[in-house]
Protein backbone atom coordinates (compact mmCIF):
# COMPACT_ATOMS: atom_id res chain seq x y z
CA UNK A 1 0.00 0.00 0.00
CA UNK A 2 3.16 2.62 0.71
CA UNK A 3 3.77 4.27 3.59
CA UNK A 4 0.97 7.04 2.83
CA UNK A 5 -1.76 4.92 2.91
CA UNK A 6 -0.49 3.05 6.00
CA UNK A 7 -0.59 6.36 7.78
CA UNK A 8 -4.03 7.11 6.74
CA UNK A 9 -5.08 3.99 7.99
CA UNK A 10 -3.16 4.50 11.16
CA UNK A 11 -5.57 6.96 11.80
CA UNK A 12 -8.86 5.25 12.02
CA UNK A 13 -7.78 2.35 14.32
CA UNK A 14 -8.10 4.20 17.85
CA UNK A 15 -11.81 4.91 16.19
CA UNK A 16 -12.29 1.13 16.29
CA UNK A 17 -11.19 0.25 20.01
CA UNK A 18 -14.69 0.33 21.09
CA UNK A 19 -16.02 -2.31 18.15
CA UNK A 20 -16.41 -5.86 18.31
CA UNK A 21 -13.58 -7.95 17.03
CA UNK A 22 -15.17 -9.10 14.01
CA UNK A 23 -16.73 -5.32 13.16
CA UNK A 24 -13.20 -3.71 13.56
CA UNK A 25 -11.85 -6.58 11.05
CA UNK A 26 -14.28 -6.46 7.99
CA UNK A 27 -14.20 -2.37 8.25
CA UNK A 28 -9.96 -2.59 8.46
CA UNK A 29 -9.94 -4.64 5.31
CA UNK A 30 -12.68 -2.47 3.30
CA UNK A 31 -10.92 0.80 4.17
CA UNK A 32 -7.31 -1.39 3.53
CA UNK A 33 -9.09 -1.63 -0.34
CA UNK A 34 -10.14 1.76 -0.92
CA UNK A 35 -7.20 3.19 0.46
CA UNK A 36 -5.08 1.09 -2.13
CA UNK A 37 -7.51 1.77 -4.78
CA UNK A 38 -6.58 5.84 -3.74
CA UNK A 39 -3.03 4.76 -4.22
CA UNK A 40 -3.29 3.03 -7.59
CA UNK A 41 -5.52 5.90 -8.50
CA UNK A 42 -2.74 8.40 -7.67
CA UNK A 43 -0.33 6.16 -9.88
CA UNK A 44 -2.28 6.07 -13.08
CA UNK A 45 -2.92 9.88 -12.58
CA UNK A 46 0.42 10.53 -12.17
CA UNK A 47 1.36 8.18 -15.11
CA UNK A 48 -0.90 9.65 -17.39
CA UNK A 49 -0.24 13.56 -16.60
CA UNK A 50 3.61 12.37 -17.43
CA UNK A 51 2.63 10.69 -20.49
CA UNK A 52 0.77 13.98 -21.17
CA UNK A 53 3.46 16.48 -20.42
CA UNK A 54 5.86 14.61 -23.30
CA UNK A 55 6.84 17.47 -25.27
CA UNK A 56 5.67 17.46 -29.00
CA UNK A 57 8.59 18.19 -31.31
CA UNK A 58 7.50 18.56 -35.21
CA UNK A 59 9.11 17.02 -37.26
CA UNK A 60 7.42 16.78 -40.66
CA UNK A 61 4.04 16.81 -42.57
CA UNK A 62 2.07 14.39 -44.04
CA UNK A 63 1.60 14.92 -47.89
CA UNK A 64 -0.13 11.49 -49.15
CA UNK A 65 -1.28 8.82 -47.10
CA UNK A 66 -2.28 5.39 -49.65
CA UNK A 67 -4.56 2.68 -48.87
CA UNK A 68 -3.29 -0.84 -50.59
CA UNK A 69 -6.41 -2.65 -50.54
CA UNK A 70 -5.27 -5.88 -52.37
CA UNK A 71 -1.74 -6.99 -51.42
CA UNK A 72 0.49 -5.79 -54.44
CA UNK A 73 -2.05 -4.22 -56.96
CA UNK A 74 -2.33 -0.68 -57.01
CA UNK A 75 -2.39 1.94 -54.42
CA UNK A 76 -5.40 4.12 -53.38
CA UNK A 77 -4.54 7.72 -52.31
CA UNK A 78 -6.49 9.15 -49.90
CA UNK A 79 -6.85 12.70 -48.56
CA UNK A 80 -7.57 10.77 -44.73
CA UNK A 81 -7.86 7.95 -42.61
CA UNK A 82 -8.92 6.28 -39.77
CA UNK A 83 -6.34 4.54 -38.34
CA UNK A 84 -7.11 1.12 -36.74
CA UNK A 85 -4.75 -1.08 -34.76
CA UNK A 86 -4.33 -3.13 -38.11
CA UNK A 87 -3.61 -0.42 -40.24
CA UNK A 88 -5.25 2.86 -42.14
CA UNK A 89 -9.07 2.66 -43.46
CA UNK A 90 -11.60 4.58 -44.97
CA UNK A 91 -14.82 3.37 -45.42
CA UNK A 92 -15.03 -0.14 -46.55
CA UNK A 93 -11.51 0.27 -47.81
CA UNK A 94 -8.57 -1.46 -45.51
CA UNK A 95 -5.21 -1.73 -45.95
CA UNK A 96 -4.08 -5.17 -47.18
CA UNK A 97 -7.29 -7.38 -46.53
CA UNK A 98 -7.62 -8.91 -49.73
CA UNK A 99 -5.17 -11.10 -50.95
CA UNK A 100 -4.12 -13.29 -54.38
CA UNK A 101 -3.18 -16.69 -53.66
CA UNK A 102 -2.83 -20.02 -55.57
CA UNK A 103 -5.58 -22.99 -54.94
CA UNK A 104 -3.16 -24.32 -52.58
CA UNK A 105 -3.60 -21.23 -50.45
CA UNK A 106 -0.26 -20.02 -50.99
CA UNK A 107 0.36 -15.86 -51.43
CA UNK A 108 0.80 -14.68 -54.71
CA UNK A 109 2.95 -11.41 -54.63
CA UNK A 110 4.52 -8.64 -57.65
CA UNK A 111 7.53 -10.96 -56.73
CA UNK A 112 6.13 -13.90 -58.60
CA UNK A 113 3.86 -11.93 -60.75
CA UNK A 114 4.71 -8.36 -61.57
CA UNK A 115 1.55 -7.30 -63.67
CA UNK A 116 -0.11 -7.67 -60.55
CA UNK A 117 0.91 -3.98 -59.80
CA UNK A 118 -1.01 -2.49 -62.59
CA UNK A 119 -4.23 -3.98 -61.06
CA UNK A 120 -5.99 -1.04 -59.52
CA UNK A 121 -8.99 -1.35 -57.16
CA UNK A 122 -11.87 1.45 -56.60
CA UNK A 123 -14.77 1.15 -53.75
CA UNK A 124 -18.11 3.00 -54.48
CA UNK A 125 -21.82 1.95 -53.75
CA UNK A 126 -20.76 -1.20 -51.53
CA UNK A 127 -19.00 -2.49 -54.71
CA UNK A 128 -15.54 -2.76 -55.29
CA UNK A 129 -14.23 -2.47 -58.80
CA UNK A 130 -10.97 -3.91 -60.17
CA UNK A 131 -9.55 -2.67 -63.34
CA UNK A 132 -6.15 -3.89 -65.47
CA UNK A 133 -4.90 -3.90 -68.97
CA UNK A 134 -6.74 -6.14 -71.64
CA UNK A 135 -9.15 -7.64 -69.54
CA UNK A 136 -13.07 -6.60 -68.89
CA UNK A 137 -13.34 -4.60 -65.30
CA UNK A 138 -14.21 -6.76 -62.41
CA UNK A 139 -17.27 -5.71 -59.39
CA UNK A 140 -17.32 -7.53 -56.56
CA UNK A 141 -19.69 -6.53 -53.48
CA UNK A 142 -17.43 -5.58 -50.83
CA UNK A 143 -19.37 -8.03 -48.29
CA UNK A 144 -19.04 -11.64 -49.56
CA UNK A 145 -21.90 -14.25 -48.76
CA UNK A 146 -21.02 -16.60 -45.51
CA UNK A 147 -21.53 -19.47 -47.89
CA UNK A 148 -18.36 -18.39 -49.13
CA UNK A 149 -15.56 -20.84 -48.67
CA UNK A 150 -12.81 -19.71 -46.16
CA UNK A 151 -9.41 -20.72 -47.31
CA UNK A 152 -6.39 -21.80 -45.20
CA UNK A 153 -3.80 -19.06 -45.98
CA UNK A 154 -0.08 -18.83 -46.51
CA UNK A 155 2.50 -15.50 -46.05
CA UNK A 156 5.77 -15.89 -45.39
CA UNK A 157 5.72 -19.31 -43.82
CA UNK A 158 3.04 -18.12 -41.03
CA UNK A 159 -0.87 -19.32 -42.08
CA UNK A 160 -3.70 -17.37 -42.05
CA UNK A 161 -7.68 -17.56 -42.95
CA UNK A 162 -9.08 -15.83 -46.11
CA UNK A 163 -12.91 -15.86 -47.50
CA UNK A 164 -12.96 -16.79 -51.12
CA UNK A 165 -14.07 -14.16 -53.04
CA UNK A 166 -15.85 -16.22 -55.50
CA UNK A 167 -15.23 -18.02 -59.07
CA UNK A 168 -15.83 -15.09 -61.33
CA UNK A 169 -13.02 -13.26 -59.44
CA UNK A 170 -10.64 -15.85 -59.48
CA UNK A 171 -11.38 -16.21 -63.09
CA UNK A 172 -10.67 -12.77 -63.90
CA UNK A 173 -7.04 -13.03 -62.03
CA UNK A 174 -6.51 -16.39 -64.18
CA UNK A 175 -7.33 -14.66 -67.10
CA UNK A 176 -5.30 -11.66 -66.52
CA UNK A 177 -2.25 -12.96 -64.77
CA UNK A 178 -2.24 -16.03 -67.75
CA UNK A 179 0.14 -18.17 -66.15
CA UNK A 180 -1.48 -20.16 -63.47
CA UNK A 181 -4.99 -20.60 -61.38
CA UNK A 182 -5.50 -17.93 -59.14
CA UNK A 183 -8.24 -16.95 -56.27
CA UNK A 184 -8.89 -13.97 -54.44
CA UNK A 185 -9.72 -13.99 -50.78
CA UNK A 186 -10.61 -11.27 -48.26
CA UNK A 187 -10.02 -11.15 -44.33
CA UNK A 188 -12.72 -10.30 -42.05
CA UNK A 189 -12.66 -8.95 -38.76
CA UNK A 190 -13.59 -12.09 -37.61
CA UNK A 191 -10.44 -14.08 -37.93
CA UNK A 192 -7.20 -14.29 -36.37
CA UNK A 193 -4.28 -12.18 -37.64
CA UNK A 194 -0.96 -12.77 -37.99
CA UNK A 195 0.83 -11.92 -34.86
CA UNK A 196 3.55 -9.89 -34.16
CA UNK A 197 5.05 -12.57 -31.56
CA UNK A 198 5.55 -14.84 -34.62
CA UNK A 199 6.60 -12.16 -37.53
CA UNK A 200 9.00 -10.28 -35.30
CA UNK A 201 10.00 -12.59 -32.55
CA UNK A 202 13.04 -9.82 -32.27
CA UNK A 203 10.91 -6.94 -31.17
CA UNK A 204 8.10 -6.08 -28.34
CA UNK A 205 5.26 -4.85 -29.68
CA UNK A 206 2.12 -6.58 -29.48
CA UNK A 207 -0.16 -6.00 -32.50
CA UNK A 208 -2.20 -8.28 -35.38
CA UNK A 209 -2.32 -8.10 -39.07
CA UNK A 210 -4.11 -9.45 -41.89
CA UNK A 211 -2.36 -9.88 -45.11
CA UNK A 212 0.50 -6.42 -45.03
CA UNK A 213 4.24 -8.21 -44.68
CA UNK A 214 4.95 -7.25 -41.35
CA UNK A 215 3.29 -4.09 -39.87
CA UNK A 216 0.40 -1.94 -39.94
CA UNK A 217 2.08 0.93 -40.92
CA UNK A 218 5.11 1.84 -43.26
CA UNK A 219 6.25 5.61 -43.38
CA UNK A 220 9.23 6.98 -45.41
CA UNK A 221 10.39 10.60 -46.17
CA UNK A 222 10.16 12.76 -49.51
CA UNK A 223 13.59 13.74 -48.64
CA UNK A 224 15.15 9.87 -48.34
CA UNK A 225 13.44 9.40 -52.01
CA UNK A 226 15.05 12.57 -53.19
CA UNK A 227 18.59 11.12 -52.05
CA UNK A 228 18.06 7.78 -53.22
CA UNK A 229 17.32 9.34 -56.73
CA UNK A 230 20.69 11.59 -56.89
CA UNK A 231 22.41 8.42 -57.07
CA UNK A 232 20.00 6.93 -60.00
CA UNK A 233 20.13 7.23 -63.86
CA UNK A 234 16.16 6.65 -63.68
CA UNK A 235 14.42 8.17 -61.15
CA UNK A 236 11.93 6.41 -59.13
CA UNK A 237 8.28 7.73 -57.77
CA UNK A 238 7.41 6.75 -53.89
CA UNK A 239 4.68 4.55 -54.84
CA UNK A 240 7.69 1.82 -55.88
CA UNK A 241 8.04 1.65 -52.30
CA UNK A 242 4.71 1.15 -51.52
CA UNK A 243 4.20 3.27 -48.42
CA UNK A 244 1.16 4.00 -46.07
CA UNK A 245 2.42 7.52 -44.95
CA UNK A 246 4.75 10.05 -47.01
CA UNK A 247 6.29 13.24 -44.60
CA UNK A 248 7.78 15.85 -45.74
CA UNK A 249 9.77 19.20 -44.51
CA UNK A 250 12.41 16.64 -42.69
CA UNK A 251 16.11 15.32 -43.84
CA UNK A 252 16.97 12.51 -45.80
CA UNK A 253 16.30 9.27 -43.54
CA UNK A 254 15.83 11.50 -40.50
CA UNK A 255 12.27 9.06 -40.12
CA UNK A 256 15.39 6.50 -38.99
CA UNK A 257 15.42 7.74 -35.81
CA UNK A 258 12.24 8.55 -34.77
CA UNK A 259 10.67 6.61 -31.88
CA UNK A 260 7.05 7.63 -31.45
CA UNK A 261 5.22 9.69 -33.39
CA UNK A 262 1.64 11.26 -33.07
CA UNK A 263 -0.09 12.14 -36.36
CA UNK A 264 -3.57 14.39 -35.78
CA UNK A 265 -4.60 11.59 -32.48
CA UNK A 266 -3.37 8.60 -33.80
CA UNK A 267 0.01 7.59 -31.82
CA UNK A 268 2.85 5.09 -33.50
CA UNK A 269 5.70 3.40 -32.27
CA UNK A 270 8.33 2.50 -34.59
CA UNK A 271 8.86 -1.12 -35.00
CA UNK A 272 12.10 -2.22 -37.38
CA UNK A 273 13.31 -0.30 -40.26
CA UNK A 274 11.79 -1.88 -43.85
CA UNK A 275 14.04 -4.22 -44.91
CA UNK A 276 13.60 -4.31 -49.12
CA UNK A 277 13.33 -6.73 -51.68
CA UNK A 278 13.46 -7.34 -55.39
CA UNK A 279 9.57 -6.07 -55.30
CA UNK A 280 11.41 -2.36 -55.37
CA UNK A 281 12.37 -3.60 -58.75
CA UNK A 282 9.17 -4.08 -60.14
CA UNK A 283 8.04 -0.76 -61.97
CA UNK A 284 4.59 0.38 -60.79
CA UNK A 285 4.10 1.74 -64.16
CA UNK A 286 4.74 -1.16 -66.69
CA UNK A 287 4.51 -4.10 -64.07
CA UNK A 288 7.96 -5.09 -65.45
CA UNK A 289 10.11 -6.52 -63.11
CA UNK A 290 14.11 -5.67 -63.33
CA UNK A 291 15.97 -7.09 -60.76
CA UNK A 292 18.44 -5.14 -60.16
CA UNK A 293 17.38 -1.27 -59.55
CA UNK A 294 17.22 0.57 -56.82
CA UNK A 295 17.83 -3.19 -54.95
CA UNK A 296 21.78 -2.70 -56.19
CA UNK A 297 22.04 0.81 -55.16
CA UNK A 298 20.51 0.68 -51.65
CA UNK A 299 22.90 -2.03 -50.68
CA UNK A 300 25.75 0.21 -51.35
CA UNK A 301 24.68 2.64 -48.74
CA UNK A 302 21.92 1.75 -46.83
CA UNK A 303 23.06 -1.58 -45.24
CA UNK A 304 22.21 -1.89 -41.39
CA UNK A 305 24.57 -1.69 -38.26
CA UNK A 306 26.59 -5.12 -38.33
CA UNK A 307 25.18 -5.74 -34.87
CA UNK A 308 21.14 -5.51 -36.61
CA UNK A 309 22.67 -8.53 -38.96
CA UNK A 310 20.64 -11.09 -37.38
CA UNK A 311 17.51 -9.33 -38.15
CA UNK A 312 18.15 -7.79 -41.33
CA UNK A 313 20.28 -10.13 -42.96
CA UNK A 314 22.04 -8.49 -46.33
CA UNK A 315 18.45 -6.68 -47.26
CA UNK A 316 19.50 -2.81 -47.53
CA UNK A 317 16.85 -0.48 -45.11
CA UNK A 318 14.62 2.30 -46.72
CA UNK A 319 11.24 3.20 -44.69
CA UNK A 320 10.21 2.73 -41.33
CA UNK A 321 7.43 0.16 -40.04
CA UNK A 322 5.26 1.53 -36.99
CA UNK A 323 2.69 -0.03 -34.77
CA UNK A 324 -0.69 1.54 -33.93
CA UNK A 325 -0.20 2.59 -30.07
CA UNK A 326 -3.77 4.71 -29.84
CA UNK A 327 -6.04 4.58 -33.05
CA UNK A 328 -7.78 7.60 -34.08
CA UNK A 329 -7.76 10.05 -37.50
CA UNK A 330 -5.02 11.67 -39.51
CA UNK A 331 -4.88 13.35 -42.81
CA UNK A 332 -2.72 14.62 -45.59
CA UNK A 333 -1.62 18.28 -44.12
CA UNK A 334 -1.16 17.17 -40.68
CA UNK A 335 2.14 17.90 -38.93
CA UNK A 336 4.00 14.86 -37.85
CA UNK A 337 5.66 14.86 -33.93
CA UNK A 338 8.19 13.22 -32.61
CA UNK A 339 7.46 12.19 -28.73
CA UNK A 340 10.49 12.98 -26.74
């Protein structure tokens, strides 16, 4: 209890002389639990004016903010967002919740299938519609039947659930993609995520998600584009990188270092830099993959500390992957803090 609330009680036990045995003991133990309910009260208060007195230090501005609502086709910008624990939303649009996979449930990625990045996905009326070159447009309602198979999932080695989004969609993948059979399937809030115990066993956090690589969040800097690009012969636009949040009015890879951020209420904790893979070679433009660029060029400068080699491995670093501490709003024009 501490030695405050042991005094308190102090007081009230002459008061009690005069009671019988069993009266003095039931009243000590009641006034023992609200005094130590005071105490914990005083804890948490003082906790949470500390947590409020952090000092807000700006550090940027959010100038896009992009909604990927089908793992690797194209991006949706949005002008704001709700931010949930498993990533940004708006409407019946979520980041990530629909996935490609073969009919053995296996993830189908731009790193197996490049064209997949010219697929691009609009949400109006309930209906989502998905357009790409030389095929017919696709409309799917956005809420599937529960007679709709659920699949058993694979990303990354970890499984996963998926509802099947139907045969006409999966035909219209086959057909576009031309090189094997393909399905679509779309999480619901139903099922299980994939945990961050088992994606990240390196790091603390605690958070789910459905079908995004590793985190709910990925944020890099206009600048850290701009200084990648000195060092290119073709220059490369930020949604190669495929990001959830773009800041500006900070220095190149300055995002590196910062902890926790707050964006309009939404609070974020940065989890691991984004470790990146031939997918940065796939142009969002053409759907061609290349292999080589900006992969080659990040390796010669933005390898990570030889004592993060265990985590990242030889994969050069460019972004930053945050996890939703308190969900809320945020939109394009808000000023970014850093937490110190």
């Amino acid at each position: 209890m501490g030695a405050a609330g042991s005094s308190m009680l102090a007081r009230f036990v002459p008061l009690l002389s005069h009671r019988p045995a069993q009266a003095r003991a039931v009243w000590l133990g009641g006034a023992a639990l609200g005094l130590a309910a005071v105490a914990l009260g005083t804890v948490v208060w003082r906790r949470t004016r500390s947590r409020r007195r952090r000092r807000l230090q700006q550090v940027g501005t959010v100038t896009k903010l992009w909604i990927y609502p089908v793992k690797s086709c194209k991006g949706v910008p949005v002008s704001e967002a709700e931010c949930t624990a498993m990533g940004l939303r708006s409407g019946n649009l979520r980041d990530r919740f629909w996935l490609v996979i073969k009919e053995d449930g296996h993830m189908v990625t731009a790193r197996q299938e490049p064209r997949l990045v010219l697929v691009s996905v609009t949400y109006e009326n309930d209906r989502l519609t998905f357009k790409a070159p030389g095929v017919e447009q696709l409309v799917l309602q956005s809420k599937l039947p529960s007679s709709n198979r659920i699949h058993d999932c694979r990303i990354f080695g970890l499984d996963i659930k998926g509802r099947d989004c139907g045969d006409e969609a999966a035909q219209w993948f086959t057909n576009y993609l031309k090189t094997d059979s393909f399905r679509l399937v779309q999480f619901e809030k139903s099922m299980k995520g994939r945990t961050s115990k088992n994606l990240l066993p390196f790091f603390a956090q605690s958070y789910q998600v459905a079908y995004p690589d590793c985190s709910p969040l990925l944020m890099i800097s206009e600048a850290s584009l701009a200084d990648l690009n000195t060092r290119l012969e073709k220059k490369l636009k930020m949604d190669q990188f495929r990001p959830n949040i773009v800041v500006t009015g900070c220095d190149a890879f300055e995002e590196d270092t910062w902890d926790e951020i707050l964006i309009g209420n939404v609070e974020m904790k940065r989890v691991m830099a984004c470790p990146r893979c031939i997918f940065t070679t796939v142009d969002p433009d053409t759907g061609v993959i290349d292999r080589k660029e900006p992969l080659e060029t990040l390796k010669s400068y933005r390898l990570c500390d030889p004592s993060e080699r265990e985590i990242y491995k030889a994969s050069p670093l460019f972004g930053i992957y945050y996890s939703v501490e308190k969900i809320g709003s945020l939109k394009v024009g808000d000023p970014v803090y850093r937490m110190v």
